[in-house]
C-alpha atoms as a PDB file:
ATOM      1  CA  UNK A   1       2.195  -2.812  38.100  1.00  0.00           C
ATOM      2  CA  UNK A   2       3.816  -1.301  41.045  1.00  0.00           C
ATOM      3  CA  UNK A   3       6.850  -4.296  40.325  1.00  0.00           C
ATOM      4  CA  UNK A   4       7.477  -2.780  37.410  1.00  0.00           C
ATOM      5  CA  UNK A   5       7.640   1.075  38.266  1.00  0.00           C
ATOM      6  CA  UNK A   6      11.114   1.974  39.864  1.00  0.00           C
ATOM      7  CA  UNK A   7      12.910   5.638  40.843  1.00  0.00           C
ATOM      8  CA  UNK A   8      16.368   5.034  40.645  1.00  0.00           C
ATOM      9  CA  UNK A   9      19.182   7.369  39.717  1.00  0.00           C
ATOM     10  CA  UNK A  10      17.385   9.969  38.895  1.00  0.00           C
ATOM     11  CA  UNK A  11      15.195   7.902  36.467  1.00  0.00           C
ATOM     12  CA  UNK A  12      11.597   7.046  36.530  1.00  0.00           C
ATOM     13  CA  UNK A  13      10.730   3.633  35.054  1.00  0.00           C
ATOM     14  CA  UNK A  14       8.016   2.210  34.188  1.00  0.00           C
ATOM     15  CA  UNK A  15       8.052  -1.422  32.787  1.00  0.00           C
ATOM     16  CA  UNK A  16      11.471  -0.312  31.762  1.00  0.00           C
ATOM     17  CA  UNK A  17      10.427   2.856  29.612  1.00  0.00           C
ATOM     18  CA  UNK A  18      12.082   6.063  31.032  1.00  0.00           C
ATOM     19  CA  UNK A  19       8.566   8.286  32.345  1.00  0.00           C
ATOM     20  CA  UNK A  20       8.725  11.591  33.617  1.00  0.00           C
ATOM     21  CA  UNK A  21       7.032  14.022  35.525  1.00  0.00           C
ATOM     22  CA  UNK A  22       6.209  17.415  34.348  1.00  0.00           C
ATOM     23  CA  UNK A  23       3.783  20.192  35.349  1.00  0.00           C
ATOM     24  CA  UNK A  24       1.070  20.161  33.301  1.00  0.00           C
ATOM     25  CA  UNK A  25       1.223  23.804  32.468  1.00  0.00           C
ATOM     26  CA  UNK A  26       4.208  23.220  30.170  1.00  0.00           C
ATOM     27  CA  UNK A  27       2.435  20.950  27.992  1.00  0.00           C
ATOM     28  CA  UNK A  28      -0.694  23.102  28.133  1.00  0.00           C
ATOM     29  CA  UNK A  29       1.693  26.579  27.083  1.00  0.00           C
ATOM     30  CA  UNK A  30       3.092  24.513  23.896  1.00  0.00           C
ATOM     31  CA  UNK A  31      -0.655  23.094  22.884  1.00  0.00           C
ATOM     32  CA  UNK A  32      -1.807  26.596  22.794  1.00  0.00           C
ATOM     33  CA  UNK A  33       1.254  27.887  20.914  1.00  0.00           C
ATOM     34  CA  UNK A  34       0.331  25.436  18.001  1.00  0.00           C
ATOM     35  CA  UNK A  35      -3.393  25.103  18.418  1.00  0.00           C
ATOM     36  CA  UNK A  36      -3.486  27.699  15.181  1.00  0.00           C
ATOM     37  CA  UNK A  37      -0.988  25.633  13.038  1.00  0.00           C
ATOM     38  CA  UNK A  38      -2.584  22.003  11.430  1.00  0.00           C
ATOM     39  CA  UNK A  39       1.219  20.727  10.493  1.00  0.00           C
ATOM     40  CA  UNK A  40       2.341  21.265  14.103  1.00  0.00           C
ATOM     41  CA  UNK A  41      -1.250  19.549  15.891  1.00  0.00           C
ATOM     42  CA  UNK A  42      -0.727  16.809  13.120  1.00  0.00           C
ATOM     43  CA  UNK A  43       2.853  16.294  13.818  1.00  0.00           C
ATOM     44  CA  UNK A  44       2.088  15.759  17.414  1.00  0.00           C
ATOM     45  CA  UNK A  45      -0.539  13.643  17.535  1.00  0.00           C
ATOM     46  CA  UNK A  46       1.182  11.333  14.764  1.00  0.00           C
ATOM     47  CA  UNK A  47       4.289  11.205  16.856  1.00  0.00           C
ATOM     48  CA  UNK A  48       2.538  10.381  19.925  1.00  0.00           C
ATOM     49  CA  UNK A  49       0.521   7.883  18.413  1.00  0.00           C
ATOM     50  CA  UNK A  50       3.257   6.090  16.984  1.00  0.00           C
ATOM     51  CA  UNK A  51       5.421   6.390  19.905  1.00  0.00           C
ATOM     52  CA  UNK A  52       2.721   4.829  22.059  1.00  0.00           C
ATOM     53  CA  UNK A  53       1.657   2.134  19.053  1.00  0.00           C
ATOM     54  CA  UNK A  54       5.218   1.051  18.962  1.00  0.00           C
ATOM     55  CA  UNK A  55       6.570   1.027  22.588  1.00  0.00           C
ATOM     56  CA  UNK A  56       4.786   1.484  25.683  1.00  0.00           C
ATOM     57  CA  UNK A  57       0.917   0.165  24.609  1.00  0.00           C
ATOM     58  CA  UNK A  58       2.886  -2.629  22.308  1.00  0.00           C
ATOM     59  CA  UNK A  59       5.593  -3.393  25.471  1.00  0.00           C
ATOM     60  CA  UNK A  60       2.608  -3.985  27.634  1.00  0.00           C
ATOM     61  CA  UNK A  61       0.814  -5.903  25.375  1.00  0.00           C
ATOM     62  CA  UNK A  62       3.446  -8.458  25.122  1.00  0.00           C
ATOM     63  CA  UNK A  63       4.583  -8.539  28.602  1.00  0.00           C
ATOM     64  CA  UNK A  64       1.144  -9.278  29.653  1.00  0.00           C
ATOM     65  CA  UNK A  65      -0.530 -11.032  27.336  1.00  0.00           C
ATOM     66  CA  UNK A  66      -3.857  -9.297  28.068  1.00  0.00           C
ATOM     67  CA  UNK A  67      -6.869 -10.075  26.691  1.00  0.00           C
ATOM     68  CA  UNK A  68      -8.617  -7.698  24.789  1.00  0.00           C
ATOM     69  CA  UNK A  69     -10.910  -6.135  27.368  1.00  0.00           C
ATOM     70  CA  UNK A  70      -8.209  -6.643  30.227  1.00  0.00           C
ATOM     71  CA  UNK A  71      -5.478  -4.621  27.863  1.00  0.00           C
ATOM     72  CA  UNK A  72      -7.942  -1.516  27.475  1.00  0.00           C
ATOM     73  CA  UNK A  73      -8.828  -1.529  31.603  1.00  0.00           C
ATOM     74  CA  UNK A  74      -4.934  -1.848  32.349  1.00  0.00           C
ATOM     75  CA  UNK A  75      -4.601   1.431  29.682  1.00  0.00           C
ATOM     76  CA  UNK A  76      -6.981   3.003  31.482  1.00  0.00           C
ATOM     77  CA  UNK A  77      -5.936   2.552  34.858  1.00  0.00           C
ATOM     78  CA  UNK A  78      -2.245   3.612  33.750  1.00  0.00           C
ATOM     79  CA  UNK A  79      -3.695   7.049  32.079  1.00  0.00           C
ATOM     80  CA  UNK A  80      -5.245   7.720  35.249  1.00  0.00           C
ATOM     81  CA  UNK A  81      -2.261   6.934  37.146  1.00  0.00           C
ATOM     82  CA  UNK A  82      -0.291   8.857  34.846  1.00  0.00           C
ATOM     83  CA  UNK A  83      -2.255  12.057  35.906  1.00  0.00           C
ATOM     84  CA  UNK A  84      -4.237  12.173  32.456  1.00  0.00           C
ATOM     85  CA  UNK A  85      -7.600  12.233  33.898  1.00  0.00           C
ATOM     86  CA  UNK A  86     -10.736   9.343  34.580  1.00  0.00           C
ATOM     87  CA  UNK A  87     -11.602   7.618  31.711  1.00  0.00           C
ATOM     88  CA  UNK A  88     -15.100   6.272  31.092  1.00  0.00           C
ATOM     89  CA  UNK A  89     -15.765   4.364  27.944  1.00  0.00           C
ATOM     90  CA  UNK A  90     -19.307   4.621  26.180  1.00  0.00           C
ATOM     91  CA  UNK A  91     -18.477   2.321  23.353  1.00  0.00           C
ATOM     92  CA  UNK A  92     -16.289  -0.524  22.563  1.00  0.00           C
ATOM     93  CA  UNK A  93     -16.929  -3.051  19.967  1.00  0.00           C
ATOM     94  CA  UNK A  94     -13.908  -5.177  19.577  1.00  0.00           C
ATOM     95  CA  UNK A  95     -15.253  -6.151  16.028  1.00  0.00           C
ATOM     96  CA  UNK A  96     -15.248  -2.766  14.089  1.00  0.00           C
ATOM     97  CA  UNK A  97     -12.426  -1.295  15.821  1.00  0.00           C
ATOM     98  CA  UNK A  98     -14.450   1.484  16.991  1.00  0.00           C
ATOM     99  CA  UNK A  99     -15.023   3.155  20.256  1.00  0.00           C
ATOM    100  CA  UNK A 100     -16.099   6.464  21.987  1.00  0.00           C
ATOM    101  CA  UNK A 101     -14.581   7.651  25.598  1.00  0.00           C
ATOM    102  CA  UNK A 102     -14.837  10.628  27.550  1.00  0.00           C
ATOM    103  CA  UNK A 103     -12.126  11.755  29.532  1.00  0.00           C
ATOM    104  CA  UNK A 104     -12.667  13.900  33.306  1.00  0.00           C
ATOM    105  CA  UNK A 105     -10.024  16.333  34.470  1.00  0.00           C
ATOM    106  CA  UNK A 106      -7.907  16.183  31.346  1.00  0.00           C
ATOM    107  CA  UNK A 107      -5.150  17.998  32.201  1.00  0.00           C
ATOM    108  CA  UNK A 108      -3.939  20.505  29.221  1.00  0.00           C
ATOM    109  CA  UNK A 109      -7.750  21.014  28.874  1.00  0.00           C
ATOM    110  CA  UNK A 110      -8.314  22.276  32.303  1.00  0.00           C
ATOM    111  CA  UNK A 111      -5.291  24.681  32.096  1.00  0.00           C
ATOM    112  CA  UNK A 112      -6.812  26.113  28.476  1.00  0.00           C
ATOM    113  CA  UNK A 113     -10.427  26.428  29.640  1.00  0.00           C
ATOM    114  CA  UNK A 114     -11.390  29.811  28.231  1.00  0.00           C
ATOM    115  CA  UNK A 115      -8.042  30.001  26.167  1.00  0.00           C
ATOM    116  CA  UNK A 116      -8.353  28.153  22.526  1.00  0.00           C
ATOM    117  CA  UNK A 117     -11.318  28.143  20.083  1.00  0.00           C
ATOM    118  CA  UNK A 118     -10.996  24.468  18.814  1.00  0.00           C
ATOM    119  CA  UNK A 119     -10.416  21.197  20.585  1.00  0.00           C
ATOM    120  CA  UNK A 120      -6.981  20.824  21.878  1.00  0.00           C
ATOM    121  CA  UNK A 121      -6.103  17.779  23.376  1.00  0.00           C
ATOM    122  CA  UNK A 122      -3.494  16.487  21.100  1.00  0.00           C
ATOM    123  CA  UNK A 123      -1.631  14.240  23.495  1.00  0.00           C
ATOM    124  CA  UNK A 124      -4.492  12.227  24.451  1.00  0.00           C
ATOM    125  CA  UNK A 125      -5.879  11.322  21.085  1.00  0.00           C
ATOM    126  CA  UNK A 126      -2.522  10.348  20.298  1.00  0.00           C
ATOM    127  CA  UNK A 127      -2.100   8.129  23.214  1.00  0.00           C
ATOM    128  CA  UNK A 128      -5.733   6.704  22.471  1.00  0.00           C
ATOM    129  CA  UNK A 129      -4.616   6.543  19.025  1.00  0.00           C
ATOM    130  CA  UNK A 130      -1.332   4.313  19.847  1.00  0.00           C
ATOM    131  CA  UNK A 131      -3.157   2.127  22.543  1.00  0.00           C
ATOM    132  CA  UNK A 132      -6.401   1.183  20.355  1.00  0.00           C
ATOM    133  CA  UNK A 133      -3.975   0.823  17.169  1.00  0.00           C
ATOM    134  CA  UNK A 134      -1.644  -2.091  19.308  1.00  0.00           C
ATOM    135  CA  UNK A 135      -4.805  -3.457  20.719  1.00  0.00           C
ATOM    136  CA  UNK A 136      -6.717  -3.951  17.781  1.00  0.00           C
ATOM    137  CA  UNK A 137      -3.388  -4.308  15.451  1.00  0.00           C
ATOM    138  CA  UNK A 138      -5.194  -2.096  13.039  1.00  0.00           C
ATOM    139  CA  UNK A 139      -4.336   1.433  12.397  1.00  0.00           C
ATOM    140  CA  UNK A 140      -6.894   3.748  14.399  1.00  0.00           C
ATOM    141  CA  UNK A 141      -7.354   7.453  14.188  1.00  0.00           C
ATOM    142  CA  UNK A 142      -8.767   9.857  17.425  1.00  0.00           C
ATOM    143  CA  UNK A 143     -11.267  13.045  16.877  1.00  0.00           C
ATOM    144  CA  UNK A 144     -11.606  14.740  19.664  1.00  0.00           C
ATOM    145  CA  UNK A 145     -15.614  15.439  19.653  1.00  0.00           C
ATOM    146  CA  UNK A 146     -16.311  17.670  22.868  1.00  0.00           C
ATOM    147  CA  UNK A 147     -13.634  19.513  24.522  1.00  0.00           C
ATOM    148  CA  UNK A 148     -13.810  20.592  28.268  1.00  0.00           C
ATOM    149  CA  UNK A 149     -11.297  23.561  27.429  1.00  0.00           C
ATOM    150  CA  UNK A 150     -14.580  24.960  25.249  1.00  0.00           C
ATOM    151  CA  UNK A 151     -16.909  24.330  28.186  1.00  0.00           C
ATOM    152  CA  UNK A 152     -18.046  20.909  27.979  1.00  0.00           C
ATOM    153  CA  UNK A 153     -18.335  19.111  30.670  1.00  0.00           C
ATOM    154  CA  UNK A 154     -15.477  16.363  29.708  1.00  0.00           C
ATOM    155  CA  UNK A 155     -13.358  15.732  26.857  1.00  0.00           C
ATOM    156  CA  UNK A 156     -15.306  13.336  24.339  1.00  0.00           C
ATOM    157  CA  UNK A 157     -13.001  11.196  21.979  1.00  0.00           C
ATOM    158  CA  UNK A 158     -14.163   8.852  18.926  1.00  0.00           C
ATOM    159  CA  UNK A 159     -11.669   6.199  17.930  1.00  0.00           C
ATOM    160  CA  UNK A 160     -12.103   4.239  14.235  1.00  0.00           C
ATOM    161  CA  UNK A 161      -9.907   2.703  12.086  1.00  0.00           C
ATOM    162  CA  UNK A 162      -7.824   5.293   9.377  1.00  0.00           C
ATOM    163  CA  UNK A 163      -9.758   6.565   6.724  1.00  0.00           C
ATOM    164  CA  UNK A 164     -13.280   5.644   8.519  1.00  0.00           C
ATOM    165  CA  UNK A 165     -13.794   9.566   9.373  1.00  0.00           C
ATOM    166  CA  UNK A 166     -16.180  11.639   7.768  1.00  0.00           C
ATOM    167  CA  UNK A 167     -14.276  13.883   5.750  1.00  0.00           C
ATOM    168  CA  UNK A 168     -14.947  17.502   7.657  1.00  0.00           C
ATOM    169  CA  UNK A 169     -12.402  20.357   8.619  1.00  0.00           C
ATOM    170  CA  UNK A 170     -12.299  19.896  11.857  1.00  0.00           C
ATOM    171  CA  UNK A 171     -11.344  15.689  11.172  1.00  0.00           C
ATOM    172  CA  UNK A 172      -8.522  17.265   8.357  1.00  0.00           C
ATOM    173  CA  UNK A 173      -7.696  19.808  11.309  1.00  0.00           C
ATOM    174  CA  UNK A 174      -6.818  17.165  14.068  1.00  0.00           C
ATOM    175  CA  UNK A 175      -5.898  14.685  11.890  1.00  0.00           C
ATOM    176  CA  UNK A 176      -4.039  16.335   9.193  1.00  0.00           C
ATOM    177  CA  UNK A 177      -5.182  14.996   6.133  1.00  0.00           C
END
């Protein structure tokens, strides 16, 4: 991985997609602006999803050839990397496209601790969302189940395939449908 991360020209590259670094506090300040407004959570987490379905998670994917399990530890070890926090997975089965992790030290949920009244991490199902969707090639959807900004220990995220939620506000909230 480190072969294919570069700082050049005022760019940050990884595997040839343009990365930067930001304090966290900006993306927590916009999170809790729209953590009262469904279209804008939606329109995140769709946009992140999509951007990491169709480049980065997809890029990596191909350039690897990974198998399935090796893809998912390589995603990992690039959120952590990132700065995103420590992933632990407590399910995985390949074969129903499902999955539950937590996430440690999540970032935008660390600077909101005490701050929002619903789960706010956005970005991560979104990134979750856009990994497990190129990995499995099947569209997958991320509730965010425990949130460490509402005093839980960690951030707890469910993955399934679209449409496989229970239909429940808080699913229509995050996932804005």
């Amino acid at each position: 991985m480190m072969r294919q991360l570069s700082f050049t020209d005022g760019e940050i590259r990884l595997l040839g997609n343009r990365m930067v670094m930001l304090p966290a506090s900006i993306l927590s300040a916009y999170t809790e602006k729209i953590s009262d407004s469904p279209e804008l959570i939606s329109n995140m987490y769709h946009s992140v999803k999509a951007s990491q379905r169709e480049g980065f998670a997809s890029l990596v994917g191909k350039t690897y050839e990974f198998s399935f399990h090796d893809f998912f530890k390589w995603m990992t070890d690039i959120f952590a990397f990132a700065g995103w926090g420590i992933v632990e997975w407590k399910v995985l089965d390949e074969n129903k496209h499902i999955g539950v992790i937590t996430v440690a030290h999540a970032p935008v949920a660390d600077e909101l601790k005490g701050k929002v009244k619903t789960p706010i991490d956005h970005l991560i199902r979104g990134f979750v969302a856009g990994a497990a969707s190129a990995s499995f090639n099947v569209d997958i959807d991320v509730i965010e189940l425990e949130c460490a900004a509402l005093g839980a220990p960690v951030c707890k995220f469910e993955f399934r395939p679209v449409g496989q939620f229970q239909p429940s506000p808080e699913a229509q909230r995050q996932l804005g449908k």
